[in-house]
N, C-alpha and C. Protein backbone atom coordinates (compact mmCIF):
# COMPACT_ATOMS: atom_id res chain seq x y z
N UNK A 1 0.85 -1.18 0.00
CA UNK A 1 0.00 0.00 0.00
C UNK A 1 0.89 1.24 0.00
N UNK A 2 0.27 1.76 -0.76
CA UNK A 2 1.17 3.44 -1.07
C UNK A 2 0.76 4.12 0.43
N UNK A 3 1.93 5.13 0.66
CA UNK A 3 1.22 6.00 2.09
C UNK A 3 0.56 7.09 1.24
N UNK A 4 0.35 7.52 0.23
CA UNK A 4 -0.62 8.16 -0.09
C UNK A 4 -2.29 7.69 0.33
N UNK A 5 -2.19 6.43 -0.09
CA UNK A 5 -3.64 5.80 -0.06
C UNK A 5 -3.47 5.73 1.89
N UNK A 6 -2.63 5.15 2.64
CA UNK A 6 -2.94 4.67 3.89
C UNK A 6 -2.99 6.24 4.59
N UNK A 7 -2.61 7.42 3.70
CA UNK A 7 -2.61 8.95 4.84
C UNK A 7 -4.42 9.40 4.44
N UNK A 8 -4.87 8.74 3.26
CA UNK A 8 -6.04 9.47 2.62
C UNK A 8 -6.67 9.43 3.40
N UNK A 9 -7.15 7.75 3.93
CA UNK A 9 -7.87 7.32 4.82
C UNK A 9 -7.72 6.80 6.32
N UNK A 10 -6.56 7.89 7.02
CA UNK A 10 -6.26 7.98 8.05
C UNK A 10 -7.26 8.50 8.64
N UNK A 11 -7.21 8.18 10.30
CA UNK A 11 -8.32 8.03 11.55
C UNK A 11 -7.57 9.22 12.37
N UNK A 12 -7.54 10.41 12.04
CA UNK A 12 -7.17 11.66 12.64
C UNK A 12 -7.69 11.97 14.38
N UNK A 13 -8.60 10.88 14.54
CA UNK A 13 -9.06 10.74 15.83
C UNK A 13 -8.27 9.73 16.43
N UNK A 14 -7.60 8.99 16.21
CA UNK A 14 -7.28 7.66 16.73
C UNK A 14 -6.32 7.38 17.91
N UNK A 15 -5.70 8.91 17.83
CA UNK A 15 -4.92 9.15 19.23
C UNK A 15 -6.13 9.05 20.20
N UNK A 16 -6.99 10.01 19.97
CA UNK A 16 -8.04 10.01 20.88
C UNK A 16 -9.15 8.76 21.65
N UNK A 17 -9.67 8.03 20.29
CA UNK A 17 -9.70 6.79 20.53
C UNK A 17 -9.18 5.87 21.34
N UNK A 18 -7.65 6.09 20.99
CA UNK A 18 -6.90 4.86 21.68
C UNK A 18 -6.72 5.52 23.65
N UNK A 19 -7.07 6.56 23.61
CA UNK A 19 -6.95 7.55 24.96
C UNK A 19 -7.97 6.77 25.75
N UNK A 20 -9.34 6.83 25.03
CA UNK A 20 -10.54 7.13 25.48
C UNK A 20 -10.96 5.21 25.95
N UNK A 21 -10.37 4.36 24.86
CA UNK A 21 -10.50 2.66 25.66
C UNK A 21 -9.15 2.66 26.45
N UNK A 22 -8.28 3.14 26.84
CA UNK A 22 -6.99 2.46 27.58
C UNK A 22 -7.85 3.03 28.87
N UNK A 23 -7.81 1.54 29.50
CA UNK A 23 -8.37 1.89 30.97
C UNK A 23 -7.05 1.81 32.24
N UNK A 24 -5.97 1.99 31.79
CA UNK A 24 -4.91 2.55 32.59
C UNK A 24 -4.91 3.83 32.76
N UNK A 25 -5.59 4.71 32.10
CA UNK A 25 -6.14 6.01 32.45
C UNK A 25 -6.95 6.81 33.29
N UNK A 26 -6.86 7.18 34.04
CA UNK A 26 -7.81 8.20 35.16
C UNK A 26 -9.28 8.21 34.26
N UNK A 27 -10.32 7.75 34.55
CA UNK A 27 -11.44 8.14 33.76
C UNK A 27 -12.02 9.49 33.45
N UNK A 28 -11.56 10.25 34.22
CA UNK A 28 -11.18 11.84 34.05
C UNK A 28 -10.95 11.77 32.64
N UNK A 29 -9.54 11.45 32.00
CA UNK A 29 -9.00 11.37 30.97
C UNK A 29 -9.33 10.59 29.92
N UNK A 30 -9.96 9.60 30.29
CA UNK A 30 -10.51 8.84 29.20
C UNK A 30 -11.95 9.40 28.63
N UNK A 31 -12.69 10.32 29.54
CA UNK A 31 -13.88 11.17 28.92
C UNK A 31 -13.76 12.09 28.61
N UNK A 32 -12.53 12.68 28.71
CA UNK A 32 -12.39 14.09 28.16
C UNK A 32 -11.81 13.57 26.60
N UNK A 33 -11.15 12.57 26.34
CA UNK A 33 -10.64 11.80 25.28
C UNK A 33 -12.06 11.91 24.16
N UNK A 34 -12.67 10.91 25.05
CA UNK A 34 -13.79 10.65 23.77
C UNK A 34 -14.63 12.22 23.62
N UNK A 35 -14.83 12.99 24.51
CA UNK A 35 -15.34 14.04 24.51
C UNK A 35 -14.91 15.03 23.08
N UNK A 36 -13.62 14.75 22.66
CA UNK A 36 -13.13 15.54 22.05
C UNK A 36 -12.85 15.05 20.46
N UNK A 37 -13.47 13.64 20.56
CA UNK A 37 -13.08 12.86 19.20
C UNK A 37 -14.79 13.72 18.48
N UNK A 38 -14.23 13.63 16.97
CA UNK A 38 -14.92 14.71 15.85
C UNK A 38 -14.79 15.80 16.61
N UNK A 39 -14.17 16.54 16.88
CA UNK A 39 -14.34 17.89 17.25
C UNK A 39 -12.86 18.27 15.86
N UNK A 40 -13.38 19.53 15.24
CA UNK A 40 -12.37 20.03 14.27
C UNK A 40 -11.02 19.97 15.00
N UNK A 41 -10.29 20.33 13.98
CA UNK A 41 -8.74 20.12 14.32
C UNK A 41 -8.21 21.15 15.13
N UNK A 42 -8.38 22.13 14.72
CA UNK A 42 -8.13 23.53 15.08
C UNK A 42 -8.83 23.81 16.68
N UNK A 43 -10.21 23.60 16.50
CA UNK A 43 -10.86 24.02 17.31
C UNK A 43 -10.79 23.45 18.76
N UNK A 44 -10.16 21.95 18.55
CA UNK A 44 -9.80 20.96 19.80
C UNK A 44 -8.60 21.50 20.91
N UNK A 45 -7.73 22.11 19.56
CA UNK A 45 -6.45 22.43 20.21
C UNK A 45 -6.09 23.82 20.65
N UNK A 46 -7.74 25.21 19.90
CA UNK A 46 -7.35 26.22 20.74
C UNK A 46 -8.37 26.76 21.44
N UNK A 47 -9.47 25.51 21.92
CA UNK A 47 -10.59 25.82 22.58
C UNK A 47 -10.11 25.44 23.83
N UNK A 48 -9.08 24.08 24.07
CA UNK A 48 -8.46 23.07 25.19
C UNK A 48 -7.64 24.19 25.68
N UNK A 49 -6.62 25.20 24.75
CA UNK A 49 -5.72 25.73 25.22
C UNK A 49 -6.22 26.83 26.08
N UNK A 50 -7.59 27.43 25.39
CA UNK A 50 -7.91 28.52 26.17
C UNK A 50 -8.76 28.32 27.43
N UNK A 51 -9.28 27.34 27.48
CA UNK A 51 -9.91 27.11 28.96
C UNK A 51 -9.03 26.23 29.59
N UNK A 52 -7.17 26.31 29.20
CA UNK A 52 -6.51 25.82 30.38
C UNK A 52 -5.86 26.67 30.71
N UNK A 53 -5.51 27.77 30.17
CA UNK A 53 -5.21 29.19 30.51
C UNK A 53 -5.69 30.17 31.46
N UNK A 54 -7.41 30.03 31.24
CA UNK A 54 -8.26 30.53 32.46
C UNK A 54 -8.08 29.48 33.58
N UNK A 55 -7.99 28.32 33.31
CA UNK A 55 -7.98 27.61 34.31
C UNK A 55 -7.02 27.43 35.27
N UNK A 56 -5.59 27.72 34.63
CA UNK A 56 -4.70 27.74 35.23
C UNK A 56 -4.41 29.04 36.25
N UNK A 57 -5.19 30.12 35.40
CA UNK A 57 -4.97 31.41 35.72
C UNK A 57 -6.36 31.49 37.10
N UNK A 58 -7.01 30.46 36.84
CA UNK A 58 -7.87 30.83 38.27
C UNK A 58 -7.19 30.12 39.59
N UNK A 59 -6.53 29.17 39.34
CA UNK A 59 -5.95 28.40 39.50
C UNK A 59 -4.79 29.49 40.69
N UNK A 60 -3.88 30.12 40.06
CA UNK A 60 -3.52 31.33 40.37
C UNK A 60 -3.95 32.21 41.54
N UNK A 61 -5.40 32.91 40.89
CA UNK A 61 -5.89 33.60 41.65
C UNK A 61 -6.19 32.80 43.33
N UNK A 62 -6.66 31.93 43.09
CA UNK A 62 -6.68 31.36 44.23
C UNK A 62 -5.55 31.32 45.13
N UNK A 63 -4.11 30.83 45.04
CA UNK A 63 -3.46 30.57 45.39
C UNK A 63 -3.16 31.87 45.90
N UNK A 64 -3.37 33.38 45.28
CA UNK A 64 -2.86 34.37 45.66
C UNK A 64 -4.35 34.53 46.61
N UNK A 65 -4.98 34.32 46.57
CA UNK A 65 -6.21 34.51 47.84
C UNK A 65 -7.00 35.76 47.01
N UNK A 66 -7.32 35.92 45.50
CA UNK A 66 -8.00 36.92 44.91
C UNK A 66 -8.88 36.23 44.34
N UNK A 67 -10.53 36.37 44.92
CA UNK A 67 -11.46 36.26 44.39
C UNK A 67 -12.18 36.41 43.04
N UNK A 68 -12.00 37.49 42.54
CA UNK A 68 -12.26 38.10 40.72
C UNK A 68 -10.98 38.38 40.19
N UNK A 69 -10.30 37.71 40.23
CA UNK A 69 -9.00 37.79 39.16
C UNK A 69 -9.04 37.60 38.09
N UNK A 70 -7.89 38.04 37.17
CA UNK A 70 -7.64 37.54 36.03
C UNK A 70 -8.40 36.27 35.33
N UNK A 71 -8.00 34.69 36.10
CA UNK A 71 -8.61 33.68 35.44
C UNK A 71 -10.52 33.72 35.78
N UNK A 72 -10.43 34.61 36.76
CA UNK A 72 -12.23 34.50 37.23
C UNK A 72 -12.59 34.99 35.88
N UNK A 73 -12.14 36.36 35.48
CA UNK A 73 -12.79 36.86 34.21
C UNK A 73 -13.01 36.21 32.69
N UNK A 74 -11.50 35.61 32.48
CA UNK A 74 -11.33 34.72 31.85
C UNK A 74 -12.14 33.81 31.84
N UNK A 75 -12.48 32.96 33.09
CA UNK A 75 -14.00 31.97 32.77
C UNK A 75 -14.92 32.41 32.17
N UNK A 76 -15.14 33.48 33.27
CA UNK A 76 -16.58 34.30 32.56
C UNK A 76 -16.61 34.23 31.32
N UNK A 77 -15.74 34.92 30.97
CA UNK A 77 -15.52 35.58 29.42
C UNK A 77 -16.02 33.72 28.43
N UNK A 78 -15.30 32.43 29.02
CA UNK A 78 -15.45 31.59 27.94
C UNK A 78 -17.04 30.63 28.62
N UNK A 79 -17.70 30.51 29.52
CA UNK A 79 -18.77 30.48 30.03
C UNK A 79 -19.84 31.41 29.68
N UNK A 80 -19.54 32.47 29.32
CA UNK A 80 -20.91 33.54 28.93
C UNK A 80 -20.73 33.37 27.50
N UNK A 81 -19.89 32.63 26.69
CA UNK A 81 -19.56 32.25 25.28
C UNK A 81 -20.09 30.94 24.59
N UNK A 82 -20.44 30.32 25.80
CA UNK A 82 -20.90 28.92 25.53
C UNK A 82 -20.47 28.37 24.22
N UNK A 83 -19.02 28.27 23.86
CA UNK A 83 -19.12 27.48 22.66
C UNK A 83 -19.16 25.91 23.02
N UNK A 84 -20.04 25.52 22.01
CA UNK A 84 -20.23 23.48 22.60
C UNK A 84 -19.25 23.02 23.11
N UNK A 85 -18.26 23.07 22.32
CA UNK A 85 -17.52 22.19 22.70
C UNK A 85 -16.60 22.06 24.24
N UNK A 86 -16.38 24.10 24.42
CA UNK A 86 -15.76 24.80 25.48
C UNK A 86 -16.59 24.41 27.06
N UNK A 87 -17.94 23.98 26.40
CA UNK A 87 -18.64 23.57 27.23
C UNK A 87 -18.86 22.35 27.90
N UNK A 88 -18.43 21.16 26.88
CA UNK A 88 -18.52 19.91 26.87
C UNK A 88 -17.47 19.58 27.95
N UNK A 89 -16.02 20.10 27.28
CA UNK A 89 -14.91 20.35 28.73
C UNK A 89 -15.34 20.57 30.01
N UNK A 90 -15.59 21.93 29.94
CA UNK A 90 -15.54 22.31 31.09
C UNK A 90 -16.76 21.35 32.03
N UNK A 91 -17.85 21.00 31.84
CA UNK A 91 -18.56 20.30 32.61
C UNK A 91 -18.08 18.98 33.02
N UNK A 92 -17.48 18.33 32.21
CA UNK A 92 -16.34 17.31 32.76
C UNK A 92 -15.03 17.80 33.78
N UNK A 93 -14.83 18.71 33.81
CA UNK A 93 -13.68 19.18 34.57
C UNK A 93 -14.05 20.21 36.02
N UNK A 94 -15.47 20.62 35.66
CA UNK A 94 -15.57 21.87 36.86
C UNK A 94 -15.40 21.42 38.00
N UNK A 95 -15.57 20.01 38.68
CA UNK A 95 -15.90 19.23 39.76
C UNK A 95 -14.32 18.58 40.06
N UNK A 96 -13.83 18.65 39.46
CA UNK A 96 -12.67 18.47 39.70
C UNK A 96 -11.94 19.40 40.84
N UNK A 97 -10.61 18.59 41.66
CA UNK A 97 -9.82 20.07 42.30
C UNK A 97 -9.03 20.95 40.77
N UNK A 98 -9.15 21.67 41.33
CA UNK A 98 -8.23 22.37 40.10
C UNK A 98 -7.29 22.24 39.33
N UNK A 99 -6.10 22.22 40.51
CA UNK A 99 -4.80 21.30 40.12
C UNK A 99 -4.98 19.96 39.05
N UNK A 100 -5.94 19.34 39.43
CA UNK A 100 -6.40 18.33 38.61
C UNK A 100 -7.36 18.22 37.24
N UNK A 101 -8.26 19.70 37.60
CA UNK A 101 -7.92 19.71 36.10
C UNK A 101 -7.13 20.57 35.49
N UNK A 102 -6.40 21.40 35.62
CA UNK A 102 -5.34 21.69 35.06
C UNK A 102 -4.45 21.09 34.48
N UNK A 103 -3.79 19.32 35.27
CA UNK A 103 -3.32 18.69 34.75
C UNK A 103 -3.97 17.98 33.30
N UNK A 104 -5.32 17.74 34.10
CA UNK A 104 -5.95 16.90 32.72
C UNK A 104 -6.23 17.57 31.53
N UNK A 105 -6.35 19.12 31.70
CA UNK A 105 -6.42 19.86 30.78
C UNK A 105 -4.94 19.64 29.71
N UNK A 106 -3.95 20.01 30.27
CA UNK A 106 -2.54 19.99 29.54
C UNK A 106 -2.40 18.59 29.06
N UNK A 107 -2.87 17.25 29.45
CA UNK A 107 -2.61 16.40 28.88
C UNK A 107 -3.54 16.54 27.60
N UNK A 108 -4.86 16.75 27.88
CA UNK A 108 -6.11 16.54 26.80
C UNK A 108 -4.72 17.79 25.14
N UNK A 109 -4.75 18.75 26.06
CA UNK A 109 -3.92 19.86 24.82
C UNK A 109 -2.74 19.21 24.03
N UNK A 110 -2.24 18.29 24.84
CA UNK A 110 -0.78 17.65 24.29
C UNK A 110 -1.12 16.70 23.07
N UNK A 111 -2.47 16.20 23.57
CA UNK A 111 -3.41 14.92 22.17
C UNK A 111 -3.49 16.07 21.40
N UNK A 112 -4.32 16.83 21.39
CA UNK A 112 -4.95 17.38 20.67
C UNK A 112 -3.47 18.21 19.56
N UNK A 113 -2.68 19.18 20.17
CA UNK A 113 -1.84 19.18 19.30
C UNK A 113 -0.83 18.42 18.48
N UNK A 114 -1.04 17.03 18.78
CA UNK A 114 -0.51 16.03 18.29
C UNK A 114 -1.43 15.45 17.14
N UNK A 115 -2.48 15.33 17.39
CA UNK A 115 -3.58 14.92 16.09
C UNK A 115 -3.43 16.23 15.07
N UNK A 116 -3.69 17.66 15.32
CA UNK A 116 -3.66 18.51 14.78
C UNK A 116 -2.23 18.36 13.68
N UNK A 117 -1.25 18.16 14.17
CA UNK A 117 0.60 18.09 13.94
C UNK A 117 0.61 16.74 12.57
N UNK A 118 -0.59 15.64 13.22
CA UNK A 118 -0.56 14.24 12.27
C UNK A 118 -0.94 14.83 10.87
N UNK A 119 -2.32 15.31 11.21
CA UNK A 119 -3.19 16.38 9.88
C UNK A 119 -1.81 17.25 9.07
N UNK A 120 -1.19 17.97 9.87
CA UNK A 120 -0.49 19.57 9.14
C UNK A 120 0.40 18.67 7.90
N UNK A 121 1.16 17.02 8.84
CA UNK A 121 2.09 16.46 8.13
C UNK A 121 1.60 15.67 6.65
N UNK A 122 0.62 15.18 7.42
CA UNK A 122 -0.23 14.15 6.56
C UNK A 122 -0.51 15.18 5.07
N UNK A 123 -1.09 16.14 5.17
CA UNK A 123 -1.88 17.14 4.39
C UNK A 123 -0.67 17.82 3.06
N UNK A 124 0.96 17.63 3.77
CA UNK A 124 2.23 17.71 3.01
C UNK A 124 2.67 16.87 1.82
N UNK A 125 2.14 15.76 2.13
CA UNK A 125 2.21 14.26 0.73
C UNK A 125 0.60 14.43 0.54
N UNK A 126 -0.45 14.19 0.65
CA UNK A 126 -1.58 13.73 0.48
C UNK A 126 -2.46 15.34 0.16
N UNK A 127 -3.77 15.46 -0.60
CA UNK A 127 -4.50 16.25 -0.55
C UNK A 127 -5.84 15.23 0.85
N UNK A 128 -5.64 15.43 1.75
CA UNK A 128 -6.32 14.64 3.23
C UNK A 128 -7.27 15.60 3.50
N UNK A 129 -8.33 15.18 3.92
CA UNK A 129 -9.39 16.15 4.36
C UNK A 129 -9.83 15.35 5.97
N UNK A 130 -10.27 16.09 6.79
CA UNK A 130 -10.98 15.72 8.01
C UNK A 130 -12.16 16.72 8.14
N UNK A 131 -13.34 15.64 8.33
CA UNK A 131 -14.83 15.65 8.41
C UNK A 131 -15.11 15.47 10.34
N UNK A 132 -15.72 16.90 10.71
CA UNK A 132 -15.86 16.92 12.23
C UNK A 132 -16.87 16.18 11.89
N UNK A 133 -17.61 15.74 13.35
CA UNK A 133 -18.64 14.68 13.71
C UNK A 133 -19.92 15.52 13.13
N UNK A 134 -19.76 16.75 13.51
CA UNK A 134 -20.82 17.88 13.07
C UNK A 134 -21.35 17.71 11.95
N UNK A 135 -19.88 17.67 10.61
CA UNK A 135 -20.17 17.52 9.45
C UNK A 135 -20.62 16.08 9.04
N UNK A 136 -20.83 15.22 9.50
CA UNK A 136 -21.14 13.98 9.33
C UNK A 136 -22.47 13.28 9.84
N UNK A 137 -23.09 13.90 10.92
CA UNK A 137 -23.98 13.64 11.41
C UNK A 137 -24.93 14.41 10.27
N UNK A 138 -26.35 13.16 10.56
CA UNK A 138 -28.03 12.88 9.77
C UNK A 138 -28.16 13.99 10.16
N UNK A 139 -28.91 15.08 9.36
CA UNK A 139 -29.56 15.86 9.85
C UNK A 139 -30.85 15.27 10.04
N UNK A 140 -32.17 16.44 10.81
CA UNK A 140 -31.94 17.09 12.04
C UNK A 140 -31.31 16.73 13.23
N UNK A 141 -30.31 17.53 13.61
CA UNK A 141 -29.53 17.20 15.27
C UNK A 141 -30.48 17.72 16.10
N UNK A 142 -30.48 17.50 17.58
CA UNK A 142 -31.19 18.21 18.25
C UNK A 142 -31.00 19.50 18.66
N UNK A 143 -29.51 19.80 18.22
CA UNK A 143 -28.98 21.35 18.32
C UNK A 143 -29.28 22.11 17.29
N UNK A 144 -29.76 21.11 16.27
CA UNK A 144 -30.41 22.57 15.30
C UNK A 144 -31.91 22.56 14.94
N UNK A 145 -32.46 21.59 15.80
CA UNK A 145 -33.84 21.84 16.32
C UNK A 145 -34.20 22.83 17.23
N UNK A 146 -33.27 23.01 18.11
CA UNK A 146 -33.30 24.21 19.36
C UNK A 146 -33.28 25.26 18.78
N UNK A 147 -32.30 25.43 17.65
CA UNK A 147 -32.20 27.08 17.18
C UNK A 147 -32.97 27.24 15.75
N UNK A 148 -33.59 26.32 15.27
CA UNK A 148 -34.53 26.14 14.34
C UNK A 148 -36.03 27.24 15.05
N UNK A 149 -35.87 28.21 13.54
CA UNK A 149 -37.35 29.05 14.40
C UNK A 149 -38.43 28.65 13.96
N UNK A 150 -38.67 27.57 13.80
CA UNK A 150 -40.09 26.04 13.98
C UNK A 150 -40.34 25.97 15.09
N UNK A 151 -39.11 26.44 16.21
CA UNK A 151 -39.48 26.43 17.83
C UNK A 151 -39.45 27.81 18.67
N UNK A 152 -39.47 28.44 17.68
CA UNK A 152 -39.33 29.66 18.51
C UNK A 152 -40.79 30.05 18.97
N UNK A 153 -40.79 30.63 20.12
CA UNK A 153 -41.68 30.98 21.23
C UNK A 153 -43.05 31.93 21.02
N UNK A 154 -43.52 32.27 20.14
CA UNK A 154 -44.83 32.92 20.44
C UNK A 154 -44.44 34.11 19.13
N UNK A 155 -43.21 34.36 18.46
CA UNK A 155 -43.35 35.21 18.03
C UNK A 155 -42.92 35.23 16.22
């Protein structure tokens, strides 16, 4: 087999995959794994980065004994943003001690720029495309039933 043909139809998730069944893993880590498989390339690695930044940075504030700091705002700022996916994280991680997810955060970022890194290389020999879960899923989802104005309220 040519690596043209074996990069075409490469599994750009498969780091993630293989994250998400190894049960030598903190289950912490193994759901933030699958959490993140079909999520775009880009978007895995600077949605992870930026809510480990606030996180780290609240992380911070605490330690310095400051209530609305820097990383407090920073949440805000990616919590009043609700992007899905920023969201999908963080509800797996809020319950966590911090420290801990902080760690799990930097590991989840280390996959993620590593799948991203497989794509940049892969994409150098091969014309390779990657299809998020988004783009692949039957329509209607139930997320675009919600914002579908078939449901909108009285008006």
């Amino acid at each position: 087999m040519k690596i043209e043909a074996a990069l075409r139809d490469f599994d750009f998730d498969l780091i993630l995959r293989d994250a998400f069944e190894d049960r030598g893993l903190p289950l912490s880590r193994r759901l933030l794994a699958g959490a993140s498989i079909g999520v775009e390339l880009d978007t895995g690695f600077y949605a992870v980065g930026q809510l480990l930044e606030a996180l780290a940075d609240l992380q911070a504030d605490s330690v310095r004994g400051e209530r609305y700091g820097e990383g407090y705002l920073e949440m805000e700022d990616i919590l009043d943003s609700k992007n899905p996916f920023q969201m999908r994280i963080w509800h797996l991680v809020r319950d966590q001690h911090i420290g801990q997810a902080v760690a799990d955060l930097i590991w989840l970022r280390s996959l993620a720029y590593r799948r991203a890194a497989m794509f940049k290389e892969a994409s150098k020999v091969v014309g390779v495309t990657y299809y998020t879960q988004d783009q692949m899923a039957e329509r209607p989802t139930a997320a675009a039933l919600m914002v579908s104005k078939a449901f909108s309220r009285g008006k």
